[in-house]
Each structure stands twice: as C-alpha cells, then as structure tokens.
C-alpha atoms as a PDB file:
ATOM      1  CA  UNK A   1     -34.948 167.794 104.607  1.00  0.00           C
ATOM      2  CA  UNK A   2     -33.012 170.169 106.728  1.00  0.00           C
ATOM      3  CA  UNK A   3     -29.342 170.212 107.286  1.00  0.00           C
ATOM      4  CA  UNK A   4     -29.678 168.902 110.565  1.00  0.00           C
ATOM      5  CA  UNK A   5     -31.486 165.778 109.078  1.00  0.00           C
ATOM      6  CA  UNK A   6     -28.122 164.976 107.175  1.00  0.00           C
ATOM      7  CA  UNK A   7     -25.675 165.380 110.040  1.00  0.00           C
ATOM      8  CA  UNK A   8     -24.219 161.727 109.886  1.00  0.00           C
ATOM      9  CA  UNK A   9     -20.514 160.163 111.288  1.00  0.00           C
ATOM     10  CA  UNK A  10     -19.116 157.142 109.271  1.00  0.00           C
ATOM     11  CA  UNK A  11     -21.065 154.425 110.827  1.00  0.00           C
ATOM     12  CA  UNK A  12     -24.862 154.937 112.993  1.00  0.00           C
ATOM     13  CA  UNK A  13     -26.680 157.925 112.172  1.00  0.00           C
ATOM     14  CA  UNK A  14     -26.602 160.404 114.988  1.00  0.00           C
ATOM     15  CA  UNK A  15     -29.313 160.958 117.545  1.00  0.00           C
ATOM     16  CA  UNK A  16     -30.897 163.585 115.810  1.00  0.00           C
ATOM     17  CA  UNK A  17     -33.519 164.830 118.661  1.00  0.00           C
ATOM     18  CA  UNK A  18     -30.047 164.949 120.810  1.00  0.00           C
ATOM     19  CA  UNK A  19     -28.114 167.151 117.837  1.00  0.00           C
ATOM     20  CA  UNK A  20     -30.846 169.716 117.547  1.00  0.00           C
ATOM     21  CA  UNK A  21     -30.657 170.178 121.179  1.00  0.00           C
ATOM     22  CA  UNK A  22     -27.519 171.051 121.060  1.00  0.00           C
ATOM     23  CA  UNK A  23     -27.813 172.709 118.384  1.00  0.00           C
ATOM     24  CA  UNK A  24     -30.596 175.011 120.275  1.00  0.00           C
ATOM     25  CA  UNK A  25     -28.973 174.758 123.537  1.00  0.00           C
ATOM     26  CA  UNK A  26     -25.987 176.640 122.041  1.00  0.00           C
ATOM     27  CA  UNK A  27     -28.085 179.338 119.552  1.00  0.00           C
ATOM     28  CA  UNK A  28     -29.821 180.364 122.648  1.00  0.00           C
ATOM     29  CA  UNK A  29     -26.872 181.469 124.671  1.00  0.00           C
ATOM     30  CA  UNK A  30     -25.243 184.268 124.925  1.00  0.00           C
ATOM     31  CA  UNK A  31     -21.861 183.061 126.270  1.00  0.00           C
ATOM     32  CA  UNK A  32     -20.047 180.148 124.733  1.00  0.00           C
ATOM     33  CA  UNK A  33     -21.025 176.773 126.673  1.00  0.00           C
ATOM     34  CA  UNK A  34     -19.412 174.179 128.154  1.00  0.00           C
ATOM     35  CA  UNK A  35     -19.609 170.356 126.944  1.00  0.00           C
ATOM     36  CA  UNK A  36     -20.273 169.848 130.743  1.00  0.00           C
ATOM     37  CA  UNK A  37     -23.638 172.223 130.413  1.00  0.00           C
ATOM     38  CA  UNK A  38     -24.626 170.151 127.246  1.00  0.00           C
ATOM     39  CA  UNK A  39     -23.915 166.298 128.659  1.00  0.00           C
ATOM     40  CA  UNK A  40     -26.342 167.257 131.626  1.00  0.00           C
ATOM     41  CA  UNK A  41     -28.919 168.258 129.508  1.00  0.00           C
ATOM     42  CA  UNK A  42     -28.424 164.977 126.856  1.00  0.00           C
ATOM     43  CA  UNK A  43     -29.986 161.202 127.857  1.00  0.00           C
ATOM     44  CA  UNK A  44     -27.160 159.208 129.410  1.00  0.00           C
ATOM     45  CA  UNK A  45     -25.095 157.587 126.570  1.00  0.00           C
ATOM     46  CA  UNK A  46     -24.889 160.135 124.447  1.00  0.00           C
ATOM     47  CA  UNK A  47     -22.192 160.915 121.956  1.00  0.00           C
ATOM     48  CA  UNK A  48     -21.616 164.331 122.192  1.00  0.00           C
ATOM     49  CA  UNK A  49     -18.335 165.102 120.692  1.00  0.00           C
ATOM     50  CA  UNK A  50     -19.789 162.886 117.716  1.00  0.00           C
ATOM     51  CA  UNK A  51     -22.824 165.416 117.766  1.00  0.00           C
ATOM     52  CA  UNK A  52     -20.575 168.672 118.235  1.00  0.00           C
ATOM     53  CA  UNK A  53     -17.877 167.074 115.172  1.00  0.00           C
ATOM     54  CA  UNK A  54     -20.733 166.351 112.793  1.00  0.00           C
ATOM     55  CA  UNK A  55     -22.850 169.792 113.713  1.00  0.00           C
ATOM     56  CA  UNK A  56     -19.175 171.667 113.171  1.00  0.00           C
ATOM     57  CA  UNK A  57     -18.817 170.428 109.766  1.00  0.00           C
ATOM     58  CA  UNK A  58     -22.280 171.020 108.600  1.00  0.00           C
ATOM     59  CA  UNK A  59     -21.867 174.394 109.772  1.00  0.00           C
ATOM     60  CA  UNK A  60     -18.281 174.973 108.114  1.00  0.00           C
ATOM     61  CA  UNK A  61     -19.960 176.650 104.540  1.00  0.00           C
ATOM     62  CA  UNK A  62     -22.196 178.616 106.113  1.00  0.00           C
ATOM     63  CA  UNK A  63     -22.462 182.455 106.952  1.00  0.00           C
ATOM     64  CA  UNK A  64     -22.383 180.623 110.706  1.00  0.00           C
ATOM     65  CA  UNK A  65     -19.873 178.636 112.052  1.00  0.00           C
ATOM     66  CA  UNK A  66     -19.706 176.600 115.440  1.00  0.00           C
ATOM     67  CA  UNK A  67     -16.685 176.942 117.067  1.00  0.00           C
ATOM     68  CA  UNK A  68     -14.605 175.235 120.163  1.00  0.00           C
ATOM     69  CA  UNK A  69     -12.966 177.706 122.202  1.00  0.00           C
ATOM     70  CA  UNK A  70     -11.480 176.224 124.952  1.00  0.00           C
ATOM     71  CA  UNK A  71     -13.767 173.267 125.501  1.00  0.00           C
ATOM     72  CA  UNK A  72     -17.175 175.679 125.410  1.00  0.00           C
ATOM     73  CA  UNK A  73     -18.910 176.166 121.896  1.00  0.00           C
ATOM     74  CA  UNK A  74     -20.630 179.067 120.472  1.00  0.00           C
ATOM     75  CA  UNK A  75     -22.093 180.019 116.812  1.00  0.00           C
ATOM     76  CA  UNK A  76     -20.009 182.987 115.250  1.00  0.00           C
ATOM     77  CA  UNK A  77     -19.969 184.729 111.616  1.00  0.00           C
ATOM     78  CA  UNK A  78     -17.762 182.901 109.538  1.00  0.00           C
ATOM     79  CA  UNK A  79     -14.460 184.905 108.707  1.00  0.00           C
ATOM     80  CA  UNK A  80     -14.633 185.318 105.762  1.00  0.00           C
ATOM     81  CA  UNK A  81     -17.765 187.857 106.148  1.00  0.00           C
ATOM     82  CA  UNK A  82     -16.650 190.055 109.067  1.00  0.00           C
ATOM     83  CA  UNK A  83     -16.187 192.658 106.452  1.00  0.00           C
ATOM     84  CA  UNK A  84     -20.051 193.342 106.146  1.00  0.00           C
ATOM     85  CA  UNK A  85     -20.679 193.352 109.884  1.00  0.00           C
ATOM     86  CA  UNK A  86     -17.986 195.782 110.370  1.00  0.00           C
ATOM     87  CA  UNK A  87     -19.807 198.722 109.463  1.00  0.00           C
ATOM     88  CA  UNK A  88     -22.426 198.138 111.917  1.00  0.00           C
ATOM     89  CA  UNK A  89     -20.310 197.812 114.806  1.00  0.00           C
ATOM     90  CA  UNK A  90     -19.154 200.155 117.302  1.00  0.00           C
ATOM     91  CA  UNK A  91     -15.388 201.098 116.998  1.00  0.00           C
ATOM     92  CA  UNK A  92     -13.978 199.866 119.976  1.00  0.00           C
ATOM     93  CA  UNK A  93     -11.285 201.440 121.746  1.00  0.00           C
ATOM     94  CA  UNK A  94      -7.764 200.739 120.621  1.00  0.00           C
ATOM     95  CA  UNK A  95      -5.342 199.233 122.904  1.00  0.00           C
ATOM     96  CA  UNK A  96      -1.961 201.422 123.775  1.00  0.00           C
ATOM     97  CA  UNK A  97       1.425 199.632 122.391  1.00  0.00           C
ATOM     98  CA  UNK A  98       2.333 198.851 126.277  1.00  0.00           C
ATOM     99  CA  UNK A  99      -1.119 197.210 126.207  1.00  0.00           C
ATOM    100  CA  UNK A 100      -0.393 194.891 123.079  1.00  0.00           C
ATOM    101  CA  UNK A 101       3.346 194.287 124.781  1.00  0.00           C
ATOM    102  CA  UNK A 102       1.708 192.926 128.034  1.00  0.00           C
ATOM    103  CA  UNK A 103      -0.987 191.253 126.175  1.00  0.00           C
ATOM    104  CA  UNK A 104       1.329 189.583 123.734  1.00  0.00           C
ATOM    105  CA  UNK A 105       3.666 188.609 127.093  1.00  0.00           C
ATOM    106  CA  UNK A 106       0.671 186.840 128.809  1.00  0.00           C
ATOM    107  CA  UNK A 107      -0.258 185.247 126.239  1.00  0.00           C
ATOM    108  CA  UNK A 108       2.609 183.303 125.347  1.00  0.00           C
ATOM    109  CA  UNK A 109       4.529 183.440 128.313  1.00  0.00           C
ATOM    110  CA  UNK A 110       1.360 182.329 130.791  1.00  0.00           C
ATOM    111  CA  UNK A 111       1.223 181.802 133.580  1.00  0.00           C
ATOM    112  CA  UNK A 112       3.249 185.176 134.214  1.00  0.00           C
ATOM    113  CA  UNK A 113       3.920 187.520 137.148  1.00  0.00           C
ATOM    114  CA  UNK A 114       3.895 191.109 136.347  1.00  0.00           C
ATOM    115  CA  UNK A 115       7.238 190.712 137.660  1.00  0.00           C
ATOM    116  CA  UNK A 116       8.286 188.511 134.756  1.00  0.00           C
ATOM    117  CA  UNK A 117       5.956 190.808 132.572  1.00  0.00           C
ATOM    118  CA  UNK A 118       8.355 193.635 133.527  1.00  0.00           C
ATOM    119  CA  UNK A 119      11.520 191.622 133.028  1.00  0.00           C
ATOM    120  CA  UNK A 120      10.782 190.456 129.726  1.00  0.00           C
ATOM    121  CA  UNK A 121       9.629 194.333 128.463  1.00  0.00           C
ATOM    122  CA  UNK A 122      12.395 195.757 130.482  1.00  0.00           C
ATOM    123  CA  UNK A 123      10.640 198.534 131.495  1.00  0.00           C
ATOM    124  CA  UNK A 124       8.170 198.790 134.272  1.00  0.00           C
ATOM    125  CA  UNK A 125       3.983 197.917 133.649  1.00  0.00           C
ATOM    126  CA  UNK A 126       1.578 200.443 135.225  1.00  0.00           C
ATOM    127  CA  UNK A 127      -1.345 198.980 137.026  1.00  0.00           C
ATOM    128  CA  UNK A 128      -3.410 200.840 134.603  1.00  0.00           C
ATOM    129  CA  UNK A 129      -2.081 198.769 131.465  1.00  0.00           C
ATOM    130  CA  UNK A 130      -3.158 195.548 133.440  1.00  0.00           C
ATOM    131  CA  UNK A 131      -6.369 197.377 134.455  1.00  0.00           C
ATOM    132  CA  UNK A 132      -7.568 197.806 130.360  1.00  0.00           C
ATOM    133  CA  UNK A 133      -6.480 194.205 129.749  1.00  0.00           C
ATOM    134  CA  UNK A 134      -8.666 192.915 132.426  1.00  0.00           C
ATOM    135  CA  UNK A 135     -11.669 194.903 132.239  1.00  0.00           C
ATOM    136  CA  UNK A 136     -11.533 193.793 128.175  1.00  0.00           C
ATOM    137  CA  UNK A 137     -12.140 190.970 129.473  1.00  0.00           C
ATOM    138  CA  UNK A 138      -8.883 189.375 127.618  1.00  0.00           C
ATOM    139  CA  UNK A 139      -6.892 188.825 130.653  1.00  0.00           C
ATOM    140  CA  UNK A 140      -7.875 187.247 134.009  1.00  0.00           C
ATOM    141  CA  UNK A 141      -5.812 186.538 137.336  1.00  0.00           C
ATOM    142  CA  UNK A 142      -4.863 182.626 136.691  1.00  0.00           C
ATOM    143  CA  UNK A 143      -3.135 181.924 140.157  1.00  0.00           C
ATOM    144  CA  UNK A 144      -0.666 182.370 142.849  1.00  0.00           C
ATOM    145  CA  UNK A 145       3.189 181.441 142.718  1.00  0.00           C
ATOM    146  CA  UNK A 146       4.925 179.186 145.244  1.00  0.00           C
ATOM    147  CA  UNK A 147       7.718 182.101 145.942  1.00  0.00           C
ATOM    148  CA  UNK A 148       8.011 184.643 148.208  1.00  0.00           C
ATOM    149  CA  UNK A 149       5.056 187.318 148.737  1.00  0.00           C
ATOM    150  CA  UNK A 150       3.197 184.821 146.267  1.00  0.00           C
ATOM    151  CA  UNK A 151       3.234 187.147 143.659  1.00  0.00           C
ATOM    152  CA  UNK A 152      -0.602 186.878 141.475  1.00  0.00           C
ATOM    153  CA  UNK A 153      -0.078 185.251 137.605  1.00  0.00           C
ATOM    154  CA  UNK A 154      -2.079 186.060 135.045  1.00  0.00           C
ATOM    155  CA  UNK A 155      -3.581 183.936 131.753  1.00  0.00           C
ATOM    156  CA  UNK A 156      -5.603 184.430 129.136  1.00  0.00           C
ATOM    157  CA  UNK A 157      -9.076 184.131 128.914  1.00  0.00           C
ATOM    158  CA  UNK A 158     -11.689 182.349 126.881  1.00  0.00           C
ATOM    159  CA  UNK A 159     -13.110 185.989 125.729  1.00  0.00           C
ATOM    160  CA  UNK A 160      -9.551 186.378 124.130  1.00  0.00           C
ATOM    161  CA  UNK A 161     -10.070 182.988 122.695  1.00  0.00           C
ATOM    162  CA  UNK A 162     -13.125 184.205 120.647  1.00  0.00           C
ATOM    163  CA  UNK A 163     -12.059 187.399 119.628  1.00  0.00           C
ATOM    164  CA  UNK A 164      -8.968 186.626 118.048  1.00  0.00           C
ATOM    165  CA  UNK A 165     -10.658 182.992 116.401  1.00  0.00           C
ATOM    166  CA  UNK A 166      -8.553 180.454 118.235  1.00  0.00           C
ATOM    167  CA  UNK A 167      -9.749 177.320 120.001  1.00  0.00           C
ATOM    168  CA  UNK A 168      -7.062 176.943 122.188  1.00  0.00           C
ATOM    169  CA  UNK A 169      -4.244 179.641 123.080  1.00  0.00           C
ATOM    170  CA  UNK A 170      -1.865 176.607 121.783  1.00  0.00           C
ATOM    171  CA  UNK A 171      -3.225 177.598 118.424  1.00  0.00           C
ATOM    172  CA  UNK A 172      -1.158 181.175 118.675  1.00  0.00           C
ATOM    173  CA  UNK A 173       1.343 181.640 115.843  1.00  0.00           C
ATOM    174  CA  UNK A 174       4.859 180.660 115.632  1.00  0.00           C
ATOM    175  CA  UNK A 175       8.004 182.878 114.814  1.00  0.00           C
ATOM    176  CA  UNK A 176       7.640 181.467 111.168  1.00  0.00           C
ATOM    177  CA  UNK A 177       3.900 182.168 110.824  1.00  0.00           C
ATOM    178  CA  UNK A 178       4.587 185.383 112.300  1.00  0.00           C
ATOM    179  CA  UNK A 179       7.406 186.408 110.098  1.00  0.00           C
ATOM    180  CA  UNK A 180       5.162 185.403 107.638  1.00  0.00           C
ATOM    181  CA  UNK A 181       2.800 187.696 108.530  1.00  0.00           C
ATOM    182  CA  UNK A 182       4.674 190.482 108.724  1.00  0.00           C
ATOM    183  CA  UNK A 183       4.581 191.139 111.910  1.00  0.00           C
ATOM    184  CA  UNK A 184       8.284 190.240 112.588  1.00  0.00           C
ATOM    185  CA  UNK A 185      10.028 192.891 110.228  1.00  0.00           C
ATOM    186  CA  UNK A 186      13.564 194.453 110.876  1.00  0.00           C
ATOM    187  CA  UNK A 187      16.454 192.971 112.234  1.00  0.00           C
ATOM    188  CA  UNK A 188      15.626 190.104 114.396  1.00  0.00           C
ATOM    189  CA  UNK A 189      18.101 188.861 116.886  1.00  0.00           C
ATOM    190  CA  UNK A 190      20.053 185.802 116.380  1.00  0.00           C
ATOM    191  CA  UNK A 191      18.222 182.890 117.994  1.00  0.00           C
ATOM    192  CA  UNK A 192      15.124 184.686 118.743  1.00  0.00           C
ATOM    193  CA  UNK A 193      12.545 182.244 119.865  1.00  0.00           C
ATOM    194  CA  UNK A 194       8.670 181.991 120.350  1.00  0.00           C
ATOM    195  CA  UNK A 195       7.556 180.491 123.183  1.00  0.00           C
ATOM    196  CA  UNK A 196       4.728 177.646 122.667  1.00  0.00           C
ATOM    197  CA  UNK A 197       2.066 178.801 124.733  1.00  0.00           C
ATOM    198  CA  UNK A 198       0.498 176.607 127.820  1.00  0.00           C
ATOM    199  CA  UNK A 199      -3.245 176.386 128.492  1.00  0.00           C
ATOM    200  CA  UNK A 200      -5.337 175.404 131.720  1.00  0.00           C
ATOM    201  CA  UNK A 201      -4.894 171.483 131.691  1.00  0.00           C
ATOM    202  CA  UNK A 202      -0.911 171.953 131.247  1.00  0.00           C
ATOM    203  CA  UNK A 203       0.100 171.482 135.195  1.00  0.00           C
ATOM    204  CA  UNK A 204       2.676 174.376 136.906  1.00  0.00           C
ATOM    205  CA  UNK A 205       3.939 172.737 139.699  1.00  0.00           C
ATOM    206  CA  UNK A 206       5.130 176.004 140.710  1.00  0.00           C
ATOM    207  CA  UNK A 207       1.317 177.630 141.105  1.00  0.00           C
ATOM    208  CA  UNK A 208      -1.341 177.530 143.393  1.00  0.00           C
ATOM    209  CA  UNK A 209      -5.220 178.361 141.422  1.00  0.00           C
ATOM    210  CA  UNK A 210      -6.843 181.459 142.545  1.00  0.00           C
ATOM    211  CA  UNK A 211      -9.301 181.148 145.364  1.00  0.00           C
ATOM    212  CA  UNK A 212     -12.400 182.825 146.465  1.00  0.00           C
ATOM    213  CA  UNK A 213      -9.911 184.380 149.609  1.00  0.00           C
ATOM    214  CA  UNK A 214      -7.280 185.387 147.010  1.00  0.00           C
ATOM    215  CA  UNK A 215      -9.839 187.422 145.184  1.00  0.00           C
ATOM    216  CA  UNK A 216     -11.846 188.639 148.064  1.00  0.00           C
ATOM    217  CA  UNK A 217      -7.697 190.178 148.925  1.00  0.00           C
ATOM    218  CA  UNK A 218      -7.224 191.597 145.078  1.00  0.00           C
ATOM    219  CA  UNK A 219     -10.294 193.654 145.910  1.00  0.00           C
ATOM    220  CA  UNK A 220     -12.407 191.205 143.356  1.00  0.00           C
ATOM    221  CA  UNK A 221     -15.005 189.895 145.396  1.00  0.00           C
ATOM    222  CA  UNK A 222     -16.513 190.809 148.416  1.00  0.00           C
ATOM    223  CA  UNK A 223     -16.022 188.996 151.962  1.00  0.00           C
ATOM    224  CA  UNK A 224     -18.335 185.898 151.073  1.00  0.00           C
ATOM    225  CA  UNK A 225     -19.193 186.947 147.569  1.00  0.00           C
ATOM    226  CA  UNK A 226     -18.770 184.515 144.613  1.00  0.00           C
ATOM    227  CA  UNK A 227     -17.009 184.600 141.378  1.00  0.00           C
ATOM    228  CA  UNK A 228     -18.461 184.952 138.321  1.00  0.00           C
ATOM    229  CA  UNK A 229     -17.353 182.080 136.332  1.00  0.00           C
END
C-alpha cells in the first residue's frame, strides 16, 4: 500500500485517482501551480483543498514537503535537510545592505512607491538597487497610485514566497519574533512598530493594477507583447 492509498479526511475516503493527479500534476512542474490549473484538470465536484490538506500532511515527515505559497503549490526539500543540498548548490550572489533595506521596505510596507521607499530609508534608492531586486525575481511592479504622476508600487512576489518558506507574505515575522531572532539588537526606539504586511486580495483603494500599457511604458513589454505571468 502506498502512502497515497492512506491519504484519508475524517469522514469519505478521498478520490484517490483525483489525489494522485494532483499529486503528478504538481511533481511535474517546474513552477509552483495554481489551484485554478488543478480544478480544470479534476472531474467537476471535486474536493480539492480536501485533496491538497490530506496530500500536505502525508507529505509533512518526509525529505519532501508540499507547500502553499500564495494559493499555487509546489514540492520542496523539507527544512530541516537544506544543509545537505547546500553543498551542491551554486553560491548565489549576495544582496548589498541597501538591497536588504529596500527589500525588507517592500515587503512589509507593500504596496510602496520608491518614493515612500526613500522616505522611510531616508536616503535616496538607486535604480540599480530596484534593478537586482527585480531581476531576482523577489520583487515585481504591483500597480499604479491614484496621485499625481501616478507614481509605479511595488510588491512582493511569489518567488520571494518560496525562497524564504512562507505561504503568504502575512506570515513575515513580528517585532517580537524578530527580536527574538536577533535580528533587532541595540537600542531600539521607543514605540518602534512592525508593520503587518498586506497581500494581493487585501484591496488599496488608493491603486490602480498594472496593465499591459503600463508595462509596455516601464520598458517591460513590447507594443502588443504579453506578460509573463
């Protein structure tokens, strides 16, 4: 009997035809995939958050895991053995402070302007510094704001998501947890706050989404070109 064949909820047994296709479905890609992707390929009726619950928590011991990052799934080495893939993997290149400061501002402040980026450093942001942070891949252009010149925000993106193991940039640390941490050491200023970060389905009355005209503008697209997605 495989571990598949045990995958059961309180109550009916799961489809088990429809769990190991999405179970394959997800092995065989190489980007994390959508729920949306899965229900089209599943008979009508379906239960797939059952499926994706029950296949998460047969997964949870193993040198696998399934994960939810942002609504799309993917299989990744459990945590706990990163250490042994290390050494096989290529050093990548190590972001700059300013880098980690703008990172750290989108992240928890999003949607942000570099404006507002720039305000809350208090020094000024070099396109450059946005430049690494997009190209990572950790850092996308999220929108437009309703003010004058309608400055570009920026967000987070589900490729930051996966490589620091969070399903939701909501999931972030706290001041506490990051005292804890040690990454808050010194003197910290009196009433020093985190901010509790927004994601995608949180509505900002005061932004417009980025359109295929706004990124043919930023230089992004070509004149009838499409996004990747």
């Amino acid at each position: 009997m495989t571990d598949i064949d045990r995958i059961e909820e309180p109550g009916p047994l799961l489809d088990m035809e429809a769990a190991r296709i999405v179970e394959a479905l997800i092995f065989a890609s190489a980007a994390p995939v959508s729920e949306s992707y899965l229900a089209d390929r599943l008979p009508s009726g379906t239960d797939l958050r059952a499926i994706l619950s029950a296949l998460k928590q047969s997964y949870a011991t193993r040198g696998v895991v399934l994960v939810n990052l942002d609504g799309h799934w993917a299989f990744r080495t459990a945590s706990d053995l990163s250490f042994v893939l290390r050494r096989d993997q290529n050093e990548t290149r190590k972001l700059s402070r300013a880098a980690l400061e703008v990172l750290a501002i989108i992240a928890y402040h999003q949607p942000v302007t570099r404006a507002e980026i720039e305000d809350i450093r208090g020094v000024q942001t070099s396109k450059g510094t946005l430049d690494v942070l997009l190209e990572a891949g950790w850092v996308r252009f999220r929108g437009r704001r309703r003010s004058p010149g309608r400055p570009v925000t920026f967000g987070t993106t589900r490729d930051f998501l996966d490589h620091f193991g969070l399903e939701d940039v909501r999931d972030l640390p706290g001041i506490e947890e990051l005292k804890a941490a040690g990454l808050l050491t010194g003197r910290i200023p009196q009433g020093l706050t985190v901010p509790v970060p927004r994601g995608d389905d949180d509505a900002d009355s005061d932004e417009d989404p980025i359109t295929q005209l706004d990124l043919e503008e930023l230089g992004l697209l070509t004149p009838g070109g499409e996004a990747d997605e």
